[in-house]
C-alpha atoms as a PDB file:
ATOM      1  CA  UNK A   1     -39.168  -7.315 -14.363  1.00  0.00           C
ATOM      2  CA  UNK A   2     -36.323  -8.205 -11.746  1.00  0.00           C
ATOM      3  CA  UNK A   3     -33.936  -6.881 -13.587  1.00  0.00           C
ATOM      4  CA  UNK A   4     -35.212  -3.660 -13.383  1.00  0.00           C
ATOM      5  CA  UNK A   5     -35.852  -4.184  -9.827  1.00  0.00           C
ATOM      6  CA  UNK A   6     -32.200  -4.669  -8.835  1.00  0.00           C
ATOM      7  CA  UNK A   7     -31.049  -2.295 -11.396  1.00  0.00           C
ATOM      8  CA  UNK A   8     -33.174   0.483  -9.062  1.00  0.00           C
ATOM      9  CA  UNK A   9     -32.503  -1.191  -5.744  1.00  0.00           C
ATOM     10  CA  UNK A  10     -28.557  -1.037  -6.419  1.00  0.00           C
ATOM     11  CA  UNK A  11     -29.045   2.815  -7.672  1.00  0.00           C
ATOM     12  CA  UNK A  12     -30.793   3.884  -4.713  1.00  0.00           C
ATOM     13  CA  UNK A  13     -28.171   1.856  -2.539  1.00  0.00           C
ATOM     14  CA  UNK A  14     -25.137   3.680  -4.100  1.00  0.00           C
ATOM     15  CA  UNK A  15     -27.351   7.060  -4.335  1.00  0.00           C
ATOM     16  CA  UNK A  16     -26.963   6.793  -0.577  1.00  0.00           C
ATOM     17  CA  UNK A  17     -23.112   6.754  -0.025  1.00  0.00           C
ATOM     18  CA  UNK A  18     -22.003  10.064   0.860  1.00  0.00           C
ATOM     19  CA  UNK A  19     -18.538  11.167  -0.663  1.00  0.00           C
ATOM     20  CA  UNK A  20     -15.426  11.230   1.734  1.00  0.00           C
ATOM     21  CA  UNK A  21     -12.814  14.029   0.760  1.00  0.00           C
ATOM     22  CA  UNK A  22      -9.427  13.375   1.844  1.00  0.00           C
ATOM     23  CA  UNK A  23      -6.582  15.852   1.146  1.00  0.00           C
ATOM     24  CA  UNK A  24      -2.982  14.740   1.091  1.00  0.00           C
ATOM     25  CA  UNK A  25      -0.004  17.007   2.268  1.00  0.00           C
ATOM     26  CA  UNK A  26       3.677  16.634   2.101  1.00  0.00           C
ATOM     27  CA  UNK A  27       5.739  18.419   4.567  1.00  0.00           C
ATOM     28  CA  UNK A  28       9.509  19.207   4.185  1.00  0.00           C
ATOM     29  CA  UNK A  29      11.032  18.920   7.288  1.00  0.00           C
ATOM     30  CA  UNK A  30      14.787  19.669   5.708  1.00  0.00           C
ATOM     31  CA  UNK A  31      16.944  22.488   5.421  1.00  0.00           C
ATOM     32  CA  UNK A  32      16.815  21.776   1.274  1.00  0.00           C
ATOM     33  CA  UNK A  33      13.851  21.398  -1.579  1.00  0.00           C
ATOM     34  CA  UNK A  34      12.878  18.047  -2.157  1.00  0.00           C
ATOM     35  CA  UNK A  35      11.180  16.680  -5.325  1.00  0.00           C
ATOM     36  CA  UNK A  36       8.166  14.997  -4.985  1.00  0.00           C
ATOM     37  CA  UNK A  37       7.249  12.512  -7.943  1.00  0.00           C
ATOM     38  CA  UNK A  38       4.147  10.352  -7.732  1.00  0.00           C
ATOM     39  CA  UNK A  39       1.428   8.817  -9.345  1.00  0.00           C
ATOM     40  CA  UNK A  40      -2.099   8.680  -7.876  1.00  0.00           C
ATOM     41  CA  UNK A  41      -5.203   6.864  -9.347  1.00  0.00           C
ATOM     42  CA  UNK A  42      -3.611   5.004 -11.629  1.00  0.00           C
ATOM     43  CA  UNK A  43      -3.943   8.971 -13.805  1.00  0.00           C
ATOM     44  CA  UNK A  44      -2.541  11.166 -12.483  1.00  0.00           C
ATOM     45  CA  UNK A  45       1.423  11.879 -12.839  1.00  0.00           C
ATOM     46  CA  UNK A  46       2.686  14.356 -10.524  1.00  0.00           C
ATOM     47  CA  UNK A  47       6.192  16.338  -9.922  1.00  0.00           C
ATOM     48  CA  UNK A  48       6.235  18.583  -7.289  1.00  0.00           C
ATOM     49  CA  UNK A  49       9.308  20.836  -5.511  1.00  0.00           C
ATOM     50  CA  UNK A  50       8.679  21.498  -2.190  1.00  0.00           C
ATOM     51  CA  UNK A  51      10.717  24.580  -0.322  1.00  0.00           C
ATOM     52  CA  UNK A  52      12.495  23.669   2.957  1.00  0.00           C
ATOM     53  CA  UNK A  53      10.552  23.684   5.847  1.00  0.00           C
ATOM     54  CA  UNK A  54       7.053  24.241   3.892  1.00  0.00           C
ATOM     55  CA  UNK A  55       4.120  22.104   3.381  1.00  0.00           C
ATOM     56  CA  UNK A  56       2.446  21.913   0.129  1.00  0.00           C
ATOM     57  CA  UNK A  57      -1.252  19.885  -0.680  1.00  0.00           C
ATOM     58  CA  UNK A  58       0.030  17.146  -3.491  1.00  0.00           C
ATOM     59  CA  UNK A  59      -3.375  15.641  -4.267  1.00  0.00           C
ATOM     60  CA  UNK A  60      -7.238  15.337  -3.340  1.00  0.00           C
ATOM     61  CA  UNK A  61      -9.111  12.359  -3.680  1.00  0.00           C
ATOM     62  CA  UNK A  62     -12.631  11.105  -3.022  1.00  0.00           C
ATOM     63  CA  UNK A  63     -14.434   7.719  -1.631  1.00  0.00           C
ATOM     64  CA  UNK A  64     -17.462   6.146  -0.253  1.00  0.00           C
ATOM     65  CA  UNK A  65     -18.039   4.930   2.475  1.00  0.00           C
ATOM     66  CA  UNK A  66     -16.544   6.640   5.768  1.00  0.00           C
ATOM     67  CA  UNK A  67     -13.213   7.952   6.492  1.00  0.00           C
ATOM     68  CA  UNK A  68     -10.487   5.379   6.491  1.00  0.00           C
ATOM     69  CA  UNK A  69      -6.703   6.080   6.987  1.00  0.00           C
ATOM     70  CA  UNK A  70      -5.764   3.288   4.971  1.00  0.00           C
ATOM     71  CA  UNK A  71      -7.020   4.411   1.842  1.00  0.00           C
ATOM     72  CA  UNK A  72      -3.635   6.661   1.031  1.00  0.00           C
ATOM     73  CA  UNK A  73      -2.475   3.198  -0.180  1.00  0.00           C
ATOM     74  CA  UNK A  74      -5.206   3.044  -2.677  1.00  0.00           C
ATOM     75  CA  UNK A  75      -4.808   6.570  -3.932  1.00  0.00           C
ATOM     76  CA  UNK A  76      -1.549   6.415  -4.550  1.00  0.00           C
ATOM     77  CA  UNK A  77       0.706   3.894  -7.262  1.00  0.00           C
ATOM     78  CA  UNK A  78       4.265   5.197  -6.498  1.00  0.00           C
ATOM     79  CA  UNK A  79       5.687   8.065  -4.752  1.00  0.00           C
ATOM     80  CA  UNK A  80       9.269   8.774  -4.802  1.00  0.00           C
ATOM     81  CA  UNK A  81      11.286  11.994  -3.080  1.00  0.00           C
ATOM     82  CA  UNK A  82      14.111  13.428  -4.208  1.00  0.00           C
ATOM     83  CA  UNK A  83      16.812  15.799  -2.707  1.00  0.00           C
ATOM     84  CA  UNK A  84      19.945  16.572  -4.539  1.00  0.00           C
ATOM     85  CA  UNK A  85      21.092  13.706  -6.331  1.00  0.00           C
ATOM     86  CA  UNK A  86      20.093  11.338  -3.065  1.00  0.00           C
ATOM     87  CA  UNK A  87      16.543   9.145  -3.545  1.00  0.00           C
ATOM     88  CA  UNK A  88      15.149   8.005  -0.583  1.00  0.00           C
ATOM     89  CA  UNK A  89      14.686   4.837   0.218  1.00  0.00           C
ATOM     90  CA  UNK A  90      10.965   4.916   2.645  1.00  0.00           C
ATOM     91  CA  UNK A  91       8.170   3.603   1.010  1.00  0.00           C
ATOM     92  CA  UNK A  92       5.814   6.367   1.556  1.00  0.00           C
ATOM     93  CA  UNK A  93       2.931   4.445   0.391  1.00  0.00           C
ATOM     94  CA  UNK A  94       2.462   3.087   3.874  1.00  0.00           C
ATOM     95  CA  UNK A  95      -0.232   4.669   5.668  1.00  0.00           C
ATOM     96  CA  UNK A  96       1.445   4.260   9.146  1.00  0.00           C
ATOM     97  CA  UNK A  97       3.431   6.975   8.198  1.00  0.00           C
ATOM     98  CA  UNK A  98       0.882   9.446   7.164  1.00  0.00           C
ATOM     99  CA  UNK A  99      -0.849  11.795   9.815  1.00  0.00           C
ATOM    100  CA  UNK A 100      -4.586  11.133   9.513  1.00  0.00           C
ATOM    101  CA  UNK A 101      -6.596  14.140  10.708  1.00  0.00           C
ATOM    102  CA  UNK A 102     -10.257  13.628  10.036  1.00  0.00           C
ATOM    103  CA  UNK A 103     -11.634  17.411  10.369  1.00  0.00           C
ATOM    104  CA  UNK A 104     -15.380  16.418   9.818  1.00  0.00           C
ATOM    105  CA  UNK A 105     -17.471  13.405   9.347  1.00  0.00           C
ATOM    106  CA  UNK A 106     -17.139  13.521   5.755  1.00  0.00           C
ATOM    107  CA  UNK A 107     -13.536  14.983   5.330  1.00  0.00           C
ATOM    108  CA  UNK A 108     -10.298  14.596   6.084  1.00  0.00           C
ATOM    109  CA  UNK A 109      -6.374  16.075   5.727  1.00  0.00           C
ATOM    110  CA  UNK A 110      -3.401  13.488   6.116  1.00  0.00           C
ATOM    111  CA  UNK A 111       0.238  14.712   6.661  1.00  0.00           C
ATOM    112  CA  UNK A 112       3.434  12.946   5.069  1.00  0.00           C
ATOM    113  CA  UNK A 113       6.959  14.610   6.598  1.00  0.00           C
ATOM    114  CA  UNK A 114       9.831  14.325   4.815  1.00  0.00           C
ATOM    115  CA  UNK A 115      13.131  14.056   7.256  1.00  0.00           C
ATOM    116  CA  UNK A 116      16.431  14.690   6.669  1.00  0.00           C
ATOM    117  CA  UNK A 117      16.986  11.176   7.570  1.00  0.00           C
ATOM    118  CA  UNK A 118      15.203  10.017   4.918  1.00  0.00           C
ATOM    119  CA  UNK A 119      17.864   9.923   2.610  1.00  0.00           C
END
């Protein structure tokens, strides 16, 4: 009988977390494409060309638990940018240098730009 018990306690405990969304952006900040490679959730494989000067959405992700800036190093394995032949060398990973923006209090968009000086 007490298994059941915390079998139904820890179901209505995780029934109450409310999904966080989070949306991650990349923005090009140089006169030239760049080519975006990453891998996010330890699934998904991405390659993505961004135009100069444009901002694209790369990936959306979900979480319990409240917004947290940090958690751009959990969604994300590896993410390397390209432009020409010339790899840059920033480790992107680091949430420091994404732009959190919490937009509600279950939702938010964070910003990555991509400077000529990266590379």
């Amino acid at each position: 009988m007490k298994k059941y018990f915390v079998i139904i306690a820890a179901l209505i405990f995780v029934a109450c977390d409310k999904e966080m969304e989070y949306n991650y952006f990349i923005v090009n900040e140089c006169d030239e494409s760049i080519n975006v490679y990453f891998e996010a959730n330890l699934i998904v494989t991405k390659s993505i060309v961004i135009p100069p000067y444009d901002t694209i959405l790369v990936h959306q992700a979900k979480a319990l638990n409240g917004l947290n800036d940090r958690l751009v190093e959990h969604f994300f394995n590896k993410i390397s940018i390209y432009k020409e032949d010339k790899i840059s060398k920033v480790n992107y990973i680091d949430y420091e240098l994404w732009d959190f923006q919490p937009t509600s209090k279950d939702h938010a968009n964070s910003y990555l730009t991509v400077k000529p000086e990266d590379f």
